[in-house]
C-alpha atoms as a PDB file:
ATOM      1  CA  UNK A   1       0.000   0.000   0.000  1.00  0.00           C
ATOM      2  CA  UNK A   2       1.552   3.611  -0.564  1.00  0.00           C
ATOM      3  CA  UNK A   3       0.020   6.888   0.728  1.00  0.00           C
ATOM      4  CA  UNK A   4      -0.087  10.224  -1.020  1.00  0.00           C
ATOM      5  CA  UNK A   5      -0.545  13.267   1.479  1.00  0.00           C
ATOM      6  CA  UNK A   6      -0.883  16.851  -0.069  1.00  0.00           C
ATOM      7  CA  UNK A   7      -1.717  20.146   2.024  1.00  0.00           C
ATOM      8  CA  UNK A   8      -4.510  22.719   0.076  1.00  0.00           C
ATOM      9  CA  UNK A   9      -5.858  26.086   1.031  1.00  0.00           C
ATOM     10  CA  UNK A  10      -9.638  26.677   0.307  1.00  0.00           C
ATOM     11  CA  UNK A  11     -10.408  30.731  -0.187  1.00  0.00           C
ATOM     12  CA  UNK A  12     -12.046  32.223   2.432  1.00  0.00           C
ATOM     13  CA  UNK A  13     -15.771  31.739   2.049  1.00  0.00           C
ATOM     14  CA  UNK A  14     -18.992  33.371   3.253  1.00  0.00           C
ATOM     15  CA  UNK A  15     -20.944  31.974   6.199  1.00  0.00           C
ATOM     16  CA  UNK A  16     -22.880  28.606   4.808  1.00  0.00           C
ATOM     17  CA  UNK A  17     -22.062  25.615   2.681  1.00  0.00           C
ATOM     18  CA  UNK A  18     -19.902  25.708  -0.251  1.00  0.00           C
ATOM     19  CA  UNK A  19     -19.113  22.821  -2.635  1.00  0.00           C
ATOM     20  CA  UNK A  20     -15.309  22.384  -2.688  1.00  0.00           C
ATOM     21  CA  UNK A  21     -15.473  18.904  -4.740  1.00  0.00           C
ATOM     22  CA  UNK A  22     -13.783  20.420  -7.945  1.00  0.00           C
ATOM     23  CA  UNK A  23     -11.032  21.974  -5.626  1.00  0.00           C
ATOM     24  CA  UNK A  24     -10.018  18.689  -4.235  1.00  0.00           C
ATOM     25  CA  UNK A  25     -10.754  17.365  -7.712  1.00  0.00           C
ATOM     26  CA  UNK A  26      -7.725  19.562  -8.746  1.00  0.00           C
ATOM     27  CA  UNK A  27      -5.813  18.801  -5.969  1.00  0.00           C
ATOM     28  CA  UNK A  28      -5.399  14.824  -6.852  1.00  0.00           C
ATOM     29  CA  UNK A  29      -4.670  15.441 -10.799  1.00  0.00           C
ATOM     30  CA  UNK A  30      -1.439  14.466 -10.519  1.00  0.00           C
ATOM     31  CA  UNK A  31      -2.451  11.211  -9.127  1.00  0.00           C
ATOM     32  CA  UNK A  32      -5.155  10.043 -12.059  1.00  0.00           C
ATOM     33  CA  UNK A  33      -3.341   7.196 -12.582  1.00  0.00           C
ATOM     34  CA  UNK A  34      -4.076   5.684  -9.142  1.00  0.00           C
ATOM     35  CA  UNK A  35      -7.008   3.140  -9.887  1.00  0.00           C
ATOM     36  CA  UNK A  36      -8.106   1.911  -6.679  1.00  0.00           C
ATOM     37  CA  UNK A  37      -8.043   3.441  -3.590  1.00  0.00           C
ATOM     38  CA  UNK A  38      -9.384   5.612  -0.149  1.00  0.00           C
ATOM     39  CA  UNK A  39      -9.353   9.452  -0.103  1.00  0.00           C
ATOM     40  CA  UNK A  40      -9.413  10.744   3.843  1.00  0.00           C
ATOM     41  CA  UNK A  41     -10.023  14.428   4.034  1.00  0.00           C
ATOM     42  CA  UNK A  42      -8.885  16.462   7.043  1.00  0.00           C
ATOM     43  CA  UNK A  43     -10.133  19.887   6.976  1.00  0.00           C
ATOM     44  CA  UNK A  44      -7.740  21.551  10.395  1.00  0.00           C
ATOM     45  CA  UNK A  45     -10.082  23.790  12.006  1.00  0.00           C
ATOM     46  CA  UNK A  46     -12.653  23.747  14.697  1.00  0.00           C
ATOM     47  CA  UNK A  47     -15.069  26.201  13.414  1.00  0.00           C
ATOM     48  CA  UNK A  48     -15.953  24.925   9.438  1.00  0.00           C
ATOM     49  CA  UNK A  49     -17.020  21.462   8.384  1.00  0.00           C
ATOM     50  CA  UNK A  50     -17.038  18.776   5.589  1.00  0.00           C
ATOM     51  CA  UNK A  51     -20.274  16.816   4.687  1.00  0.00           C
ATOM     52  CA  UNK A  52     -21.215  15.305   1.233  1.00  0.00           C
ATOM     53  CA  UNK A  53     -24.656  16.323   0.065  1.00  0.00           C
ATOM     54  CA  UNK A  54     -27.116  17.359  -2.673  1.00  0.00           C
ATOM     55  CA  UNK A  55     -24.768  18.882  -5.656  1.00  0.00           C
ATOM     56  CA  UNK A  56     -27.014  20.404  -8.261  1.00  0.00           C
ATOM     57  CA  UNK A  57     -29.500  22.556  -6.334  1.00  0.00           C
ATOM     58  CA  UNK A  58     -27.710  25.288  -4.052  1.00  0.00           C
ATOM     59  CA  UNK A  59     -31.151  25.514  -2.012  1.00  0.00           C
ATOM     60  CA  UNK A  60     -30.418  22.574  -0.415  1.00  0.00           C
ATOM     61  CA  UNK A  61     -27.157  24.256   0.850  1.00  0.00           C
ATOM     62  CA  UNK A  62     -29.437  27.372   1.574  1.00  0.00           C
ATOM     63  CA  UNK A  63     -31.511  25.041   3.515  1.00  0.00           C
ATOM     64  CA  UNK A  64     -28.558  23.244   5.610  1.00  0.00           C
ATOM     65  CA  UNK A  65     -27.431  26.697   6.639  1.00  0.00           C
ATOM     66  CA  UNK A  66     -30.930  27.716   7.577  1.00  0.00           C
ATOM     67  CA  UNK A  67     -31.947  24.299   9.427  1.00  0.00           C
ATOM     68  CA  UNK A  68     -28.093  24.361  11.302  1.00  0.00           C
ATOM     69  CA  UNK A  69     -28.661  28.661  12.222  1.00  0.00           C
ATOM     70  CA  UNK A  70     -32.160  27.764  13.574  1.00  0.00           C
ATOM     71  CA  UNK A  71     -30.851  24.580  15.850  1.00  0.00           C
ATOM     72  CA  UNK A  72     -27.500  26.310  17.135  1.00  0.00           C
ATOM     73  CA  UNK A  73     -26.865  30.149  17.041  1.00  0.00           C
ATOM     74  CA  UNK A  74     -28.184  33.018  19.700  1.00  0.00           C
ATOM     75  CA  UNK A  75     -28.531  30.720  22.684  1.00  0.00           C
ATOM     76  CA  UNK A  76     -28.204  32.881  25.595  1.00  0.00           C
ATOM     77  CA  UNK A  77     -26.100  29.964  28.003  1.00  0.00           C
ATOM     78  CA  UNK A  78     -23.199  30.118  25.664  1.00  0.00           C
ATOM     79  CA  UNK A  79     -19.917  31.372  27.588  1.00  0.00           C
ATOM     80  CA  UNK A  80     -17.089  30.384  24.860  1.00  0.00           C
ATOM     81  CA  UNK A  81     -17.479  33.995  22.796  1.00  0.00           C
ATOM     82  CA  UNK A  82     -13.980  35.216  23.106  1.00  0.00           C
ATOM     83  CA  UNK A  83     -14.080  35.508  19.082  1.00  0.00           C
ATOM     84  CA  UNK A  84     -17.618  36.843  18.907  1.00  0.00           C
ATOM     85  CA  UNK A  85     -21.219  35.579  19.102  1.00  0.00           C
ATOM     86  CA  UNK A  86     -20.807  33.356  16.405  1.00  0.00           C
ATOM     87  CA  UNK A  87     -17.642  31.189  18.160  1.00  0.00           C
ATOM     88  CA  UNK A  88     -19.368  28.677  19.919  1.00  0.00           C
ATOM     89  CA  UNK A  89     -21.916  28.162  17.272  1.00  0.00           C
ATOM     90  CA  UNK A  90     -19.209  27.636  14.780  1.00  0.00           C
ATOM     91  CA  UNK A  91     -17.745  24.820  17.064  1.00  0.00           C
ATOM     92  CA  UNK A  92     -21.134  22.908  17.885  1.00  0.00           C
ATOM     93  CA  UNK A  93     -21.992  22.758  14.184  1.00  0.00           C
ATOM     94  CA  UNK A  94     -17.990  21.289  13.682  1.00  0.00           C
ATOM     95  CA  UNK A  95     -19.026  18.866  16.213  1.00  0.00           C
ATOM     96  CA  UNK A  96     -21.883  17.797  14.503  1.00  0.00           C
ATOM     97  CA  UNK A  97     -21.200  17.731  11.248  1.00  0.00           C
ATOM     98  CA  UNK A  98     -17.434  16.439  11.550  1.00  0.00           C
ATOM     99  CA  UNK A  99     -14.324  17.339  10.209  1.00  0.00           C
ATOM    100  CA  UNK A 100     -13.197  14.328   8.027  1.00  0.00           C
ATOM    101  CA  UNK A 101     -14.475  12.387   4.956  1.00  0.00           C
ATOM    102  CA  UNK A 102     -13.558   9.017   3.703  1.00  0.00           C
ATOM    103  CA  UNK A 103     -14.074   8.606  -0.204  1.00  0.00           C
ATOM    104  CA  UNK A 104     -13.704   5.759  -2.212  1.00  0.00           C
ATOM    105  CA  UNK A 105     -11.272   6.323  -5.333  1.00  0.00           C
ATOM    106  CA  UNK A 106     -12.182   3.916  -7.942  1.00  0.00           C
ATOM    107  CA  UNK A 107     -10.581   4.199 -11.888  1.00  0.00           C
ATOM    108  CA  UNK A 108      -8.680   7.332 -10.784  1.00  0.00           C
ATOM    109  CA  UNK A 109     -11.604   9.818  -9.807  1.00  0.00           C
ATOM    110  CA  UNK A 110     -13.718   9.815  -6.430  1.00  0.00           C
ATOM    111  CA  UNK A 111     -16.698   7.419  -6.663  1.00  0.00           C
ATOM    112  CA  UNK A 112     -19.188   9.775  -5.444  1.00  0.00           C
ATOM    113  CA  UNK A 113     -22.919   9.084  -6.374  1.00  0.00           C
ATOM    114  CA  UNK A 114     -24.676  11.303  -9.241  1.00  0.00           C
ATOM    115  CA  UNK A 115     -25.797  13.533  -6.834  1.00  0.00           C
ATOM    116  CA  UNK A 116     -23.111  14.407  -4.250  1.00  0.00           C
ATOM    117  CA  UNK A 117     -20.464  16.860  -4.021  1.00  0.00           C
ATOM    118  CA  UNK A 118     -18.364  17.647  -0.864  1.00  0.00           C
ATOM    119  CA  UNK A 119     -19.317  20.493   1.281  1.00  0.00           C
ATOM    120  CA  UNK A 120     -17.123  23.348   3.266  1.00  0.00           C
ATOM    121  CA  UNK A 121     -19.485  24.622   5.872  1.00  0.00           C
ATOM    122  CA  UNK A 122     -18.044  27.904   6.797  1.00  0.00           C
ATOM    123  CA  UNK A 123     -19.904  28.863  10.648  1.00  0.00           C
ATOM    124  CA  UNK A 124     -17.979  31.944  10.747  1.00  0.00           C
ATOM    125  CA  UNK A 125     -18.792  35.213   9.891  1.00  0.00           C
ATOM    126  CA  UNK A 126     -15.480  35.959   9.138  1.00  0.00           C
ATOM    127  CA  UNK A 127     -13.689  32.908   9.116  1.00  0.00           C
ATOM    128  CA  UNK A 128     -10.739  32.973   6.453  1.00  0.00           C
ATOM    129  CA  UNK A 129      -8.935  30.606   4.660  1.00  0.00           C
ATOM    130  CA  UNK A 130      -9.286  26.685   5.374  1.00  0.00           C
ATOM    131  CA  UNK A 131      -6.969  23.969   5.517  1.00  0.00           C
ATOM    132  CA  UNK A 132      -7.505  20.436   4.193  1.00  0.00           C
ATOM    133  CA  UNK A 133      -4.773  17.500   4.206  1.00  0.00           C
ATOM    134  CA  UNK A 134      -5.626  15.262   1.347  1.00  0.00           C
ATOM    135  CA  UNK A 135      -4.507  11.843   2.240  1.00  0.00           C
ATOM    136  CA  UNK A 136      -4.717   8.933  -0.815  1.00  0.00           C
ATOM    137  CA  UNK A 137      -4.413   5.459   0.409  1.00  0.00           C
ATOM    138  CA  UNK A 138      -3.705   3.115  -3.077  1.00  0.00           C
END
C-alpha cells in the first residue's frame, strides 16, 4: 500500500455551505493514474465542516445553513465567545457535522454518487482561509 498526502488552502468563504469537490478534484490530478483506492479528508479547524450532500440545487445548501442557524446560534447559556457571538456556534456545528471524509477512489476519480459533491461549511462570519490534508491510500 503507498500513501499520497498533499496540504490545500480553500479561499475564504462566506458563512454557509460551499461545494469544494472540484477543488479537491484539482488537488489529486497528478495522481489520475491511481485506480483503486481511499481518499481521507482532514479539513484543520474547529469552526468549518465537511459533509457530502445534494450537488445540483444550491437551495439545499441554503436550507442546511438555515436548518443548522435555527438549531445552534443566539442561545443565551453560551460562555465560549472570546471571538464573537458566532464562536461557539461555529464549534457545535464542527461537532456535529465532523471534520473528516472518507471517499472511495475507484478508476482514478472519487466514486461519489450522481448527486453528491463535498461540502465546506463555513460557521464563521469571518472565518478565512481553510486547511484540508488530502490523504490517498492506493
Amino acid at each position: 500500500m503507498s500513501i499520497f498526502q498533499k496540504t490545500i488552502k480553500i479561499s475564504p468563504k462566506t458563512r454557509g455551505f460551499h461545494l469544494i469537490t472540484k477543488e479537491i478534484e484539482n488537488a489529486l490530478v497528478s495522481f489520475s493514474n491511481v485506480s483503486d483506492g481511499i481518499l481521507h479528508i482532514f479539513l484543520k479547524h474547529t469552526s468549518a465542516s465537511l459533509t457530502i450532500n445534494e450537488n445540483a440545487d444550491p437551495t439545499v445548501r441554503d436550507d442546511m445553513e438555515e436548518f443548522f442557524c435555527d438549531t445552534v446560534d443566539d442561545k443565551p447559556y453560551y460562555v465560549h465567545t472570546y471571538e464573537g457571538k458566532d464562536d461557539m456556534p461555529a464549534h457545535i456545528k464542527s461537532s456535529l457535522l465532523g471534520n473528516s471524509l472518507n471517499i472511495p477512489v475507484s478508476n482514478g476519480k472519487m466514486n461519489l454518487g450522481t448527486w453528491q459533491g463535498i461540502y465546506l461549511g463555513e460557521h464563521r462570519d469571518h472565518g478565512g482561509s481553510r486547511t484540508l490534508v488530502l490523504t490517498l491510500h492506493y
